[in-house]
Protein backbone atom coordinates (compact mmCIF):
# COMPACT_ATOMS: atom_id res chain seq x y z
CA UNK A 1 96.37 109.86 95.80
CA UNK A 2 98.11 111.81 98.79
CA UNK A 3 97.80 115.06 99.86
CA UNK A 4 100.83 116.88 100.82
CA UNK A 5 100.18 120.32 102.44
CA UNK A 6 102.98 122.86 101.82
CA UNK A 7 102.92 124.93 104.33
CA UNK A 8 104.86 125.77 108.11
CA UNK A 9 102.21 127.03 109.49
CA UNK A 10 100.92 125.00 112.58
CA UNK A 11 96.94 126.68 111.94
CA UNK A 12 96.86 126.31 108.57
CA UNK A 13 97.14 122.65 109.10
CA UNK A 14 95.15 122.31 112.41
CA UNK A 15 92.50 123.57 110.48
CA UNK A 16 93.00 121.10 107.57
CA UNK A 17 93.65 117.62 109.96
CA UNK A 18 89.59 117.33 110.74
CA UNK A 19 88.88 117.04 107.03
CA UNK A 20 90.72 113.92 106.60
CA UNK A 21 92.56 115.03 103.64
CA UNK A 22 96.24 115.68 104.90
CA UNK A 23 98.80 112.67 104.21
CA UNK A 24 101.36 114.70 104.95
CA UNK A 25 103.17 118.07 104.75
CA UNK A 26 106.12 119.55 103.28
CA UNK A 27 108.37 122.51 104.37
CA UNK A 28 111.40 124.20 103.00
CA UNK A 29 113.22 127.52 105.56
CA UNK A 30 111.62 129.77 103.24
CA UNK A 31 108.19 128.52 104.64
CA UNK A 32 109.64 128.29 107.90
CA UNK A 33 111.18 131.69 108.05
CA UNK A 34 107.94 132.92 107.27
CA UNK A 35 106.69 131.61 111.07
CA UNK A 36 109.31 132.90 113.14
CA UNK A 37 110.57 131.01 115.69
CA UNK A 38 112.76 127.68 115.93
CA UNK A 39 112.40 125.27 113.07
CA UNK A 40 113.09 122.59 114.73
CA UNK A 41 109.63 123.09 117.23
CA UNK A 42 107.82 124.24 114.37
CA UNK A 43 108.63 120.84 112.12
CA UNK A 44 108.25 118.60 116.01
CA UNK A 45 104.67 120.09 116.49
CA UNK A 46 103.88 118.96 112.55
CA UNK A 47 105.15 115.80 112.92
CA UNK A 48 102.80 115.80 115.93
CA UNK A 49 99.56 116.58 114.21
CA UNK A 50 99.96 114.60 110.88
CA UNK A 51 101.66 111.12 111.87
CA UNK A 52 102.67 111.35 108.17
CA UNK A 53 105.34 112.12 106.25
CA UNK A 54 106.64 115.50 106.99
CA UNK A 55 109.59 117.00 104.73
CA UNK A 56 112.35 118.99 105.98
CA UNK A 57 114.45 120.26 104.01
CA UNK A 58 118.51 120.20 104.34
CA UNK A 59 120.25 123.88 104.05
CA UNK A 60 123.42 123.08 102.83
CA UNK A 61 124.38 123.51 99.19
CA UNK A 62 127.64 120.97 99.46
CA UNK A 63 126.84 116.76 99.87
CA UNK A 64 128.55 116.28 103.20
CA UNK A 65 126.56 119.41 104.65
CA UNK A 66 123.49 117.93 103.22
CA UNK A 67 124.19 114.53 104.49
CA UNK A 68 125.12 115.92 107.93
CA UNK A 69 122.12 117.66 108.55
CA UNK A 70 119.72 114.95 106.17
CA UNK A 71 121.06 112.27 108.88
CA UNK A 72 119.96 114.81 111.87
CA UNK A 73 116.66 115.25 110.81
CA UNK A 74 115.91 111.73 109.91
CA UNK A 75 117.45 111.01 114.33
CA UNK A 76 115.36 113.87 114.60
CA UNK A 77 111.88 112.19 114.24
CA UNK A 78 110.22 109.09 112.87
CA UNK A 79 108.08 110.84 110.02
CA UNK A 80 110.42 113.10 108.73
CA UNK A 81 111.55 112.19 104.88
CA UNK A 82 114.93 114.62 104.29
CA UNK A 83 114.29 117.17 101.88
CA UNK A 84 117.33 117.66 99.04
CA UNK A 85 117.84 120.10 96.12
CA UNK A 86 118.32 118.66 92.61
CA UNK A 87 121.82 119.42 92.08
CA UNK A 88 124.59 117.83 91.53
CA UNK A 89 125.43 117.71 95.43
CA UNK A 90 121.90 117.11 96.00
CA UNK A 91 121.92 113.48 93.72
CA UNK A 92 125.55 112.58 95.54
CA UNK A 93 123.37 113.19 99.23
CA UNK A 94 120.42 111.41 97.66
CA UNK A 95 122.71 108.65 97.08
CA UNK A 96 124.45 108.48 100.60
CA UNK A 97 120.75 108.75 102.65
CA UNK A 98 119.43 106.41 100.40
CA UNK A 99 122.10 103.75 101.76
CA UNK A 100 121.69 104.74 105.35
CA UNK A 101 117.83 103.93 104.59
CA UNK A 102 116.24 107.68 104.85
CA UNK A 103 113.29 108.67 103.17
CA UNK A 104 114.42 111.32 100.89
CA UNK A 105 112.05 113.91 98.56
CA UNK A 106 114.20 115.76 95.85
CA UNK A 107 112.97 118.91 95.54
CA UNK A 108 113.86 121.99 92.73
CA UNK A 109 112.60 119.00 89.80
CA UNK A 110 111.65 120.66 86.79
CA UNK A 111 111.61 117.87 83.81
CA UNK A 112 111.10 114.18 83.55
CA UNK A 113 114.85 113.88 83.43
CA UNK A 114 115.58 115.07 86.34
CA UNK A 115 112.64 113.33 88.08
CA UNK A 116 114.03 109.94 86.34
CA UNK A 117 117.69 110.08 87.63
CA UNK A 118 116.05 111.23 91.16
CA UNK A 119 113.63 108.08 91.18
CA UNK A 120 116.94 105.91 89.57
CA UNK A 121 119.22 107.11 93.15
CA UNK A 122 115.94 105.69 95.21
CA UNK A 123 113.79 108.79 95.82
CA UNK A 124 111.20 108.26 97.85
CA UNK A 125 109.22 111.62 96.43
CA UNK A 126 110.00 113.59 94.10
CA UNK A 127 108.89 117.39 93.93
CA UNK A 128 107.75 118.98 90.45
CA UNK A 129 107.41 122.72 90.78
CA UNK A 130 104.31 122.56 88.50
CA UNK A 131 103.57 126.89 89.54
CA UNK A 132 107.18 127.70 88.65
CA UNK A 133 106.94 125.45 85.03
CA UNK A 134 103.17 127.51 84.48
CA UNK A 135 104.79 130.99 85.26
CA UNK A 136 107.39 130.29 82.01
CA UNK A 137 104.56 129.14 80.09
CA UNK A 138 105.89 125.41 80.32
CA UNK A 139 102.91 122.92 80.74
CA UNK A 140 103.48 122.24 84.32
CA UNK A 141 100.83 119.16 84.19
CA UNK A 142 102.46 117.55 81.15
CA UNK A 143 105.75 117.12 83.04
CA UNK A 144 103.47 115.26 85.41
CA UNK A 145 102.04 113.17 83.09
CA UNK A 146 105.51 112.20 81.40
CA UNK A 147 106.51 111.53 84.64
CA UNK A 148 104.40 109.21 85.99
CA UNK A 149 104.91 107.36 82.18
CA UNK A 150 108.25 106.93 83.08
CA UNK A 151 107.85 105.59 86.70
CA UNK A 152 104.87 103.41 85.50
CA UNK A 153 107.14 101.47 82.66
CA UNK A 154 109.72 101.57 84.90
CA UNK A 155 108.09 100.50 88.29
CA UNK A 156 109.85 102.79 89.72
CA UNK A 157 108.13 103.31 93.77
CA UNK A 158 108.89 107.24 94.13
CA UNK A 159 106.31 108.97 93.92
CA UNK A 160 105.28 112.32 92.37
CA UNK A 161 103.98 115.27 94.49
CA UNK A 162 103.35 118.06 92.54
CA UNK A 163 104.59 121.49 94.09
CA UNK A 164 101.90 124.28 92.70
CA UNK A 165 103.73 126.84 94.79
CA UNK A 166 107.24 127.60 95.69
């Protein structure tokens, strides 16, 4: 099991990192917003602390936007995997970064569908947003568990990191 910390905020994971707990971290600008300042230092000092896998997350809403900026992060540093909406645009820029060999984590996944056609493009994470599901009374754990059924009989190699906020 991994343990992704969603967060932007530098001290909340400084004071995780001695525990021995954090894989990695994921952001979205949201989060980032939240912290003031530039992004871009924010998401460098991260990258810094975990060594990990550290997502950041395109703004763009078309697939050449995303791709633009998905290929600038990935230059940007060796541990960060480009963060993409599941959208149509989203699957098309999943696609592209996928063939130019970037670590991608789909984000905005709400069923096993969507998490299958995500792992299917070449995913490397996928992002449930198991608080959202539990706030409409969905079963937020189930889709986990139907998802990891499909990538187990599948073999698919993305892997499932639950988002419990968002």
């Amino acid at each position: 099991m991994k343990f992704f910390v969603d967060t932007g905020n530098i001290k909340d994971i400084e004071s995780l990192m001695p525990l021995g707990i954090v894989d990695g971290v994921t952001t979205n600008p949201s989060l980032m917003a939240k912290e003031g300042g530039d992004p871009r230092a924010i998401i460098k000092q991260i990258c810094q602390l975990v060594k990990g896998p550290v997502s950041a997350e395109v703004v763009a809403t078309d697939a050449a936007g995303m791709i633009r900026e998905g290929r600038d992060w990935a230059a940007f540093d060796e541990h960060i995997v480009v963060k993409v909406p599941f959208t149509r645009e989203g699957v098309k820029a999943l696609k592209a970064l996928v063939a130019d060999e970037i670590k991608v984590n789909v984000t905005l996944c709400f069923s096993p569908t969507q998490a299958l056609i995500a792992a299917k493009v070449g995913a490397t994470y996928i992002s449930p947003f198991v608080g959202r599901l539990d706030d409409i009374s969905e079963e937020g754990m189930q889709v986990i568990e139907d998802i990891r059924q499909i990538y187990d009989n599948f073999e698919f190699k993305t892997t499932s990191r639950p988002t419990a906020w968002g």
